[in-house]
C-alpha atoms as a PDB file:
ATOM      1  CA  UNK A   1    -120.052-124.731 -94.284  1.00  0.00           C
ATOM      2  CA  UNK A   2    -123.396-125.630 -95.641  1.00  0.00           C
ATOM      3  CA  UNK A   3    -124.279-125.526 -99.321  1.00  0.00           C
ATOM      4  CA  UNK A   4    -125.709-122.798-100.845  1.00  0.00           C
ATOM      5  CA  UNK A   5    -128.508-124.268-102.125  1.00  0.00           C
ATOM      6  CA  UNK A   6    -129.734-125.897 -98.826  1.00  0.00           C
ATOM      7  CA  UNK A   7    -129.728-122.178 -97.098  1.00  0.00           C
ATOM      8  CA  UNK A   8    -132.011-121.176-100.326  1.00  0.00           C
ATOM      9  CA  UNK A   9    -134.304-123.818 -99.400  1.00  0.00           C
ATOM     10  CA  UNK A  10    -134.331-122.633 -95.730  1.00  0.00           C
ATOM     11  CA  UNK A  11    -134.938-119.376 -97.052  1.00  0.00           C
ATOM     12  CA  UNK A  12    -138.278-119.613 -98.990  1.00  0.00           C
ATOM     13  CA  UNK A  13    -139.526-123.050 -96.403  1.00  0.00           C
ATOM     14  CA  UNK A  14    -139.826-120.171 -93.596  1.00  0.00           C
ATOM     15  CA  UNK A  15    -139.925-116.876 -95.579  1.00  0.00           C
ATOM     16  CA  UNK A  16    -142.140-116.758 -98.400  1.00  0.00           C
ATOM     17  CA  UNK A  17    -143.100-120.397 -97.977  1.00  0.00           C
ATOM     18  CA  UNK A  18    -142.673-121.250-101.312  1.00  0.00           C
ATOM     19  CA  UNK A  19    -142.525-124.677-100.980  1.00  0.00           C
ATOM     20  CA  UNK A  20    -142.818-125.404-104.851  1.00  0.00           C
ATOM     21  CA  UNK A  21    -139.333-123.129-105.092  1.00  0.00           C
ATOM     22  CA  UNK A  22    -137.975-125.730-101.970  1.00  0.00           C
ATOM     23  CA  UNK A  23    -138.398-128.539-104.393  1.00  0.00           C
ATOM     24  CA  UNK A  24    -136.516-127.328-107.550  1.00  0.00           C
ATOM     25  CA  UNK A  25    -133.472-125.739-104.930  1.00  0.00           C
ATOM     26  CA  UNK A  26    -132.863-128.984-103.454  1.00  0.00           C
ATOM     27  CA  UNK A  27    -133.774-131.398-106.461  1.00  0.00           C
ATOM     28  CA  UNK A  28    -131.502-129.818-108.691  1.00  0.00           C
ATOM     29  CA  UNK A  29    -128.631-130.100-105.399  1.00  0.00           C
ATOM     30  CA  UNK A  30    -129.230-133.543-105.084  1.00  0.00           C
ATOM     31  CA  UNK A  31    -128.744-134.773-108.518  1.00  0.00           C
ATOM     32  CA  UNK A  32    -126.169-133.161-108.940  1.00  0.00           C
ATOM     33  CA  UNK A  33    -124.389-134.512-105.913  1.00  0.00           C
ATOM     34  CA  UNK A  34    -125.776-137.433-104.639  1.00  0.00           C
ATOM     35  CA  UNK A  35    -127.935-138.539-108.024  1.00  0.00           C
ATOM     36  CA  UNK A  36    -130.169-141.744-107.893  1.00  0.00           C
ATOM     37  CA  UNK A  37    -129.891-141.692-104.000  1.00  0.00           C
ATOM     38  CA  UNK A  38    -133.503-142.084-102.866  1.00  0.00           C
ATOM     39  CA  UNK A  39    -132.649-142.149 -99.392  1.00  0.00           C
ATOM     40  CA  UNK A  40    -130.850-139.212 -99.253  1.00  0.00           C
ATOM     41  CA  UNK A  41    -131.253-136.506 -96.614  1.00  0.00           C
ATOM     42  CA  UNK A  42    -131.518-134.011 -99.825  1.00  0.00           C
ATOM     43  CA  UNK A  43    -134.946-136.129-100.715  1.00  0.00           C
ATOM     44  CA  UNK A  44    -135.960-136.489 -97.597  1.00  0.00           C
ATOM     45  CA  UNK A  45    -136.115-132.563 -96.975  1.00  0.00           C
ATOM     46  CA  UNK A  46    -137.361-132.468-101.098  1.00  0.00           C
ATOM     47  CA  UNK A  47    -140.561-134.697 -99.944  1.00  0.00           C
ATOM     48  CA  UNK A  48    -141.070-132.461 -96.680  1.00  0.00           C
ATOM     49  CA  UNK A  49    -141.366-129.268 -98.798  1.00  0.00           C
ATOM     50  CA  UNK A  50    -143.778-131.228-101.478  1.00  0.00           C
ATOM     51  CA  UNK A  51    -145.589-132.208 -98.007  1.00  0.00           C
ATOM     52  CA  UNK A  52    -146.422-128.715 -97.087  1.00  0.00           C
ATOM     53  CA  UNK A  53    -147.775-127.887-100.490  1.00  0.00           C
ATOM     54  CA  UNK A  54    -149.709-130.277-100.638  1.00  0.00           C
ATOM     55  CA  UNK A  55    -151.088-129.699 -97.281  1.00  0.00           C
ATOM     56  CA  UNK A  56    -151.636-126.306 -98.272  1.00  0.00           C
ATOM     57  CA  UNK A  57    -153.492-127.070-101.430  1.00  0.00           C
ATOM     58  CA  UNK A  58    -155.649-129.094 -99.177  1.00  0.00           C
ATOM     59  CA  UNK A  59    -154.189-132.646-101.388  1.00  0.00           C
ATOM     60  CA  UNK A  60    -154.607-134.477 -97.882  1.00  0.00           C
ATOM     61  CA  UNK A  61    -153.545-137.557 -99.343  1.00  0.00           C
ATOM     62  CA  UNK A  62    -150.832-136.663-101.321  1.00  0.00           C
ATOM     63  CA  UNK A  63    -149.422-134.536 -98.345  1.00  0.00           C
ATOM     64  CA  UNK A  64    -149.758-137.575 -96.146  1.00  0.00           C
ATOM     65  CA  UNK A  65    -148.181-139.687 -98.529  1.00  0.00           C
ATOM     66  CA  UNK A  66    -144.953-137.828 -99.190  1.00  0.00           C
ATOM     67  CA  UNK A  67    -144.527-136.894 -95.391  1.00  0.00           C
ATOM     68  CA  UNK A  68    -144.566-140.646 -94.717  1.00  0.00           C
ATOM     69  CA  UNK A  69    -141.679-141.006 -97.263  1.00  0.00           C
ATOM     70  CA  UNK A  70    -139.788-137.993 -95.821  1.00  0.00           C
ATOM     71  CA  UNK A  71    -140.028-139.179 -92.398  1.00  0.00           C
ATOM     72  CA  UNK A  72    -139.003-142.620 -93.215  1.00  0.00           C
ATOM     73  CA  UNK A  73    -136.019-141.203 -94.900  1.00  0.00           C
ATOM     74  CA  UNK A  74    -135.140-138.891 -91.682  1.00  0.00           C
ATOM     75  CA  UNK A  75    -135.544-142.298 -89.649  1.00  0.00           C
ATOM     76  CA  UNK A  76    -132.252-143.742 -91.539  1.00  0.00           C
ATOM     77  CA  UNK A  77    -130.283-140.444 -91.885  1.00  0.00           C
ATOM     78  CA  UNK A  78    -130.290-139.059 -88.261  1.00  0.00           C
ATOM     79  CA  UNK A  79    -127.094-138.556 -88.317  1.00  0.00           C
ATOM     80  CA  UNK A  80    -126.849-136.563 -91.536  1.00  0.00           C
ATOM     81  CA  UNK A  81    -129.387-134.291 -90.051  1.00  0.00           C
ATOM     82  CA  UNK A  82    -127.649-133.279 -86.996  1.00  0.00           C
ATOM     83  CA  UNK A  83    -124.276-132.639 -90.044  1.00  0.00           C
ATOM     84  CA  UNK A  84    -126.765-130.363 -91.771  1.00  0.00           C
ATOM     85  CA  UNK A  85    -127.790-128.359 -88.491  1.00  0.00           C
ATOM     86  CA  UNK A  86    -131.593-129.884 -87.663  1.00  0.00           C
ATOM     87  CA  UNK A  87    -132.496-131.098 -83.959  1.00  0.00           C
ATOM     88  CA  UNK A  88    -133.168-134.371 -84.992  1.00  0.00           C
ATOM     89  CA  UNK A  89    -135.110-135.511 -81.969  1.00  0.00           C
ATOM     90  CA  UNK A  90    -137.575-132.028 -82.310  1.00  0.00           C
ATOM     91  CA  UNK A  91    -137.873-132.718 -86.231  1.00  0.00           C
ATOM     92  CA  UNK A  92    -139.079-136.106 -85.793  1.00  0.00           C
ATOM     93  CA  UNK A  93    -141.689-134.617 -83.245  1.00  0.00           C
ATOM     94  CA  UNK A  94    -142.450-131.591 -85.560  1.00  0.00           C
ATOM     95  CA  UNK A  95    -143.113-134.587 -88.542  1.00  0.00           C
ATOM     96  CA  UNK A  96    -144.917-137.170 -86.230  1.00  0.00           C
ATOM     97  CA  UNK A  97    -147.619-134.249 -85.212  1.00  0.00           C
ATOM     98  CA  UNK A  98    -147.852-132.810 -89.004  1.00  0.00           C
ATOM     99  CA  UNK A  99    -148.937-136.375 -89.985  1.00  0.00           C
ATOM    100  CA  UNK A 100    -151.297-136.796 -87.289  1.00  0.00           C
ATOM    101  CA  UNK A 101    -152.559-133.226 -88.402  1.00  0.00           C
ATOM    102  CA  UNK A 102    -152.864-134.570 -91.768  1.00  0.00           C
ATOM    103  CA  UNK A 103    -154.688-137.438 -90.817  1.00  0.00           C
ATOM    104  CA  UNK A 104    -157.167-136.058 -89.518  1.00  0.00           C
ATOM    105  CA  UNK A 105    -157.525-133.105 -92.333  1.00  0.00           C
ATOM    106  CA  UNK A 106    -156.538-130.494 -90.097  1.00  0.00           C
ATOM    107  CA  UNK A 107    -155.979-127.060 -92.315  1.00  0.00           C
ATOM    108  CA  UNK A 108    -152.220-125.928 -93.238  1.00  0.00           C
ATOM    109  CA  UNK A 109    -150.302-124.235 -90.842  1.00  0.00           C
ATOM    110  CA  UNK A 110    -146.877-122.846 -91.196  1.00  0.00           C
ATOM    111  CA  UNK A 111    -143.967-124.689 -89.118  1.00  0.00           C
ATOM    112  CA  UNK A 112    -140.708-123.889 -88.194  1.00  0.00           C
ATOM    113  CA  UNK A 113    -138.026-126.572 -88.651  1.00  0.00           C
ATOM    114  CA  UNK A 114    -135.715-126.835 -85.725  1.00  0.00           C
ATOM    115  CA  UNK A 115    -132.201-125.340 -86.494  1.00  0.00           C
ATOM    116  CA  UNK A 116    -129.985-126.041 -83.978  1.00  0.00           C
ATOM    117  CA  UNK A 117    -126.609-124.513 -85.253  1.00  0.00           C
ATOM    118  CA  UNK A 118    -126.929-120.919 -84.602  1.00  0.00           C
ATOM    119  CA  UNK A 119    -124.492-120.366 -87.044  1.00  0.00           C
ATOM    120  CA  UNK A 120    -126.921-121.534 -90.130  1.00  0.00           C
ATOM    121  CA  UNK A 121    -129.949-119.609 -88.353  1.00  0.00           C
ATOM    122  CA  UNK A 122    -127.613-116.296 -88.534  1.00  0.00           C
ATOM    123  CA  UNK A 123    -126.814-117.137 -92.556  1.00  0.00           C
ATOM    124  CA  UNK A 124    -130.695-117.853 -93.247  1.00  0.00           C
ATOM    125  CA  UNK A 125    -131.619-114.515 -91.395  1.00  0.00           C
ATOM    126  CA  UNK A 126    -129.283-113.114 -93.302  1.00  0.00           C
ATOM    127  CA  UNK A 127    -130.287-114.141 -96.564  1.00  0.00           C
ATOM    128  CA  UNK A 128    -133.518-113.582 -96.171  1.00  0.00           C
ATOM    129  CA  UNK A 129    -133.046-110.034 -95.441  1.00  0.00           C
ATOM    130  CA  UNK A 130    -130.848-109.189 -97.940  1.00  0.00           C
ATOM    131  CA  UNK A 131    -133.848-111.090-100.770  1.00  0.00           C
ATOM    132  CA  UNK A 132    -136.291-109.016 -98.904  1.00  0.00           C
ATOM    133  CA  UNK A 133    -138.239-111.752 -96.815  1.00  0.00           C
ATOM    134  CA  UNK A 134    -139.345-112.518 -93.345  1.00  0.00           C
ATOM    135  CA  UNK A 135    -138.173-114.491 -91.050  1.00  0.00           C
ATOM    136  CA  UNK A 136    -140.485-117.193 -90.021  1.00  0.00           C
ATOM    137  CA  UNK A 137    -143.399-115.360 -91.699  1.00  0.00           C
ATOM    138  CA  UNK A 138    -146.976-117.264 -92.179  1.00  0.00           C
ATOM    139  CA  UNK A 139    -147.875-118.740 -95.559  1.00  0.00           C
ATOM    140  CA  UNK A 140    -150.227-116.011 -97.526  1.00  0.00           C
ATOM    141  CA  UNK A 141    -153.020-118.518 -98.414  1.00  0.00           C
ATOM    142  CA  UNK A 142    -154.701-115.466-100.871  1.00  0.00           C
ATOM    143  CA  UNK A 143    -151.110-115.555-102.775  1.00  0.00           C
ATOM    144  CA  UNK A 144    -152.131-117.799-105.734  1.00  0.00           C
ATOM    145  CA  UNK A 145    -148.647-117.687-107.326  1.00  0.00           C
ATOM    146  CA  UNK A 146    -147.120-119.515-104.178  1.00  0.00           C
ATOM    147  CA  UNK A 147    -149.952-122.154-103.405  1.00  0.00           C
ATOM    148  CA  UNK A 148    -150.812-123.296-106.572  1.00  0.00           C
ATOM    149  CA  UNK A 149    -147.527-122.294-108.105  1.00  0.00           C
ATOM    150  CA  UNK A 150    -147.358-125.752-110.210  1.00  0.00           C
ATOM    151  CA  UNK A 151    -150.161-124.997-112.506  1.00  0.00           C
ATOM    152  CA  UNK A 152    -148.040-121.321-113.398  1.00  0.00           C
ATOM    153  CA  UNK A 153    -145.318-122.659-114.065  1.00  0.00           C
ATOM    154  CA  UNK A 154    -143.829-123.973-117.778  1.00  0.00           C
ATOM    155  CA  UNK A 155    -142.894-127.713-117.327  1.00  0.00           C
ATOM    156  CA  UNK A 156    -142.441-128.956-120.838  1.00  0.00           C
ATOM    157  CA  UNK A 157    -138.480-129.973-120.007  1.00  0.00           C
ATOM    158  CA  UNK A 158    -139.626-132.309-116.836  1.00  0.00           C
ATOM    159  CA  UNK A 159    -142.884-133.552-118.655  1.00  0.00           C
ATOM    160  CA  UNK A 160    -140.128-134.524-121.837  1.00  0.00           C
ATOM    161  CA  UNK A 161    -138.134-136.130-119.252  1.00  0.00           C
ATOM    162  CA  UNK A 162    -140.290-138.532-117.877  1.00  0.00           C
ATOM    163  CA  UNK A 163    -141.215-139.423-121.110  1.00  0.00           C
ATOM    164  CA  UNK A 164    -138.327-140.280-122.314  1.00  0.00           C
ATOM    165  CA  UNK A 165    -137.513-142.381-118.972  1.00  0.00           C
ATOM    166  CA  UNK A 166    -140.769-144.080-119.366  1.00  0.00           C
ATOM    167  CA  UNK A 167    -139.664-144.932-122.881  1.00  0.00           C
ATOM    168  CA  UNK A 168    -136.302-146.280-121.897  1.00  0.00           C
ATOM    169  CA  UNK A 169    -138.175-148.030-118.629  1.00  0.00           C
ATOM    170  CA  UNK A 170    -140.177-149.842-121.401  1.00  0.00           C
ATOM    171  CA  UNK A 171    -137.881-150.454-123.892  1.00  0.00           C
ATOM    172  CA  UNK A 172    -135.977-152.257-121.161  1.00  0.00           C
ATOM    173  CA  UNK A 173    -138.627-154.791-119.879  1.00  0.00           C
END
């Protein structure tokens, strides 16, 4: 009923709360089903994960910034959040208190997004016991690997990318 790749994200946003991982899941979903879509629900949720991280990393600004976008997203696709099994009403709550947080440079703190199909809760349990996670488990601020998990990681292929893009954005103008 829901995709894959959208219980994987549900999996590692409440498990191991890599939030880095959250971003490639879903990024990779959405262009390949609902590419060039900026208002998607898929970028919305994309931009709530990159919030955490950055919130995390203690990047208040940039964590303010891309919870701003995710929330204005969630504002225009209410209804696709109920599809995809979130209390909308709760998760606009849940958003409106992590930006005030924010805001004021309050330290991280892990959250729990409000699943209201039972159904999805039972698959992400699921999931997440058979990968050998937690269930709603705190973020390990000591685990380097997870909070600063872009500076580990090899990304020649995306820096390439926007290259390119750049280069077609000016050979355009």
């Amino acid at each position: 009923m829901y995709p894959k790749e959208y219980i994987q994200y549900l999996v590692h946003f409440h498990s191991d709360r890599d939030y880095f991982e959250c971003h490639e899941i879903l990024e990779e979903y959405w262009k390949e089903t609902d590419p060039g879509n900026k208002e998607s629900v898929w970028v919305g949720l994309i931009l709530l994960a990159v919030s955490a991280y950055h919130h995390r990393r203690g990047n208040f600004s940039g964590a303010k910034r891309t919870l701003e976008k995710a929330e204005k997203i969630f504002k225009h696709q209410a209804e696709s959040l109920t599809e995809i099994g979130l209390h909308v009403n709760q998760l606009f709550m849940l958003v409106s208190g992590h930006l005030q947080e924010i805001s004021a440079n309050t330290p991280y703190r892990s959250y729990i997004l409000p699943i209201s199909d039972p159904l999805l809760l039972k698959q992400c349990s699921e999931r997440c016991v058979e990968q050998g996670f937690t269930w709603g488990q705190e973020s390990d601020l000591s685990e380097n690997g997870i909070v600063h998990r872009h500076k580990l990681r090899d990304r020649s292929d995306v820096i390439e990318e926007r290259i390119k893009a750049l280069a077609a954005k000016k050979d355009s103008v």
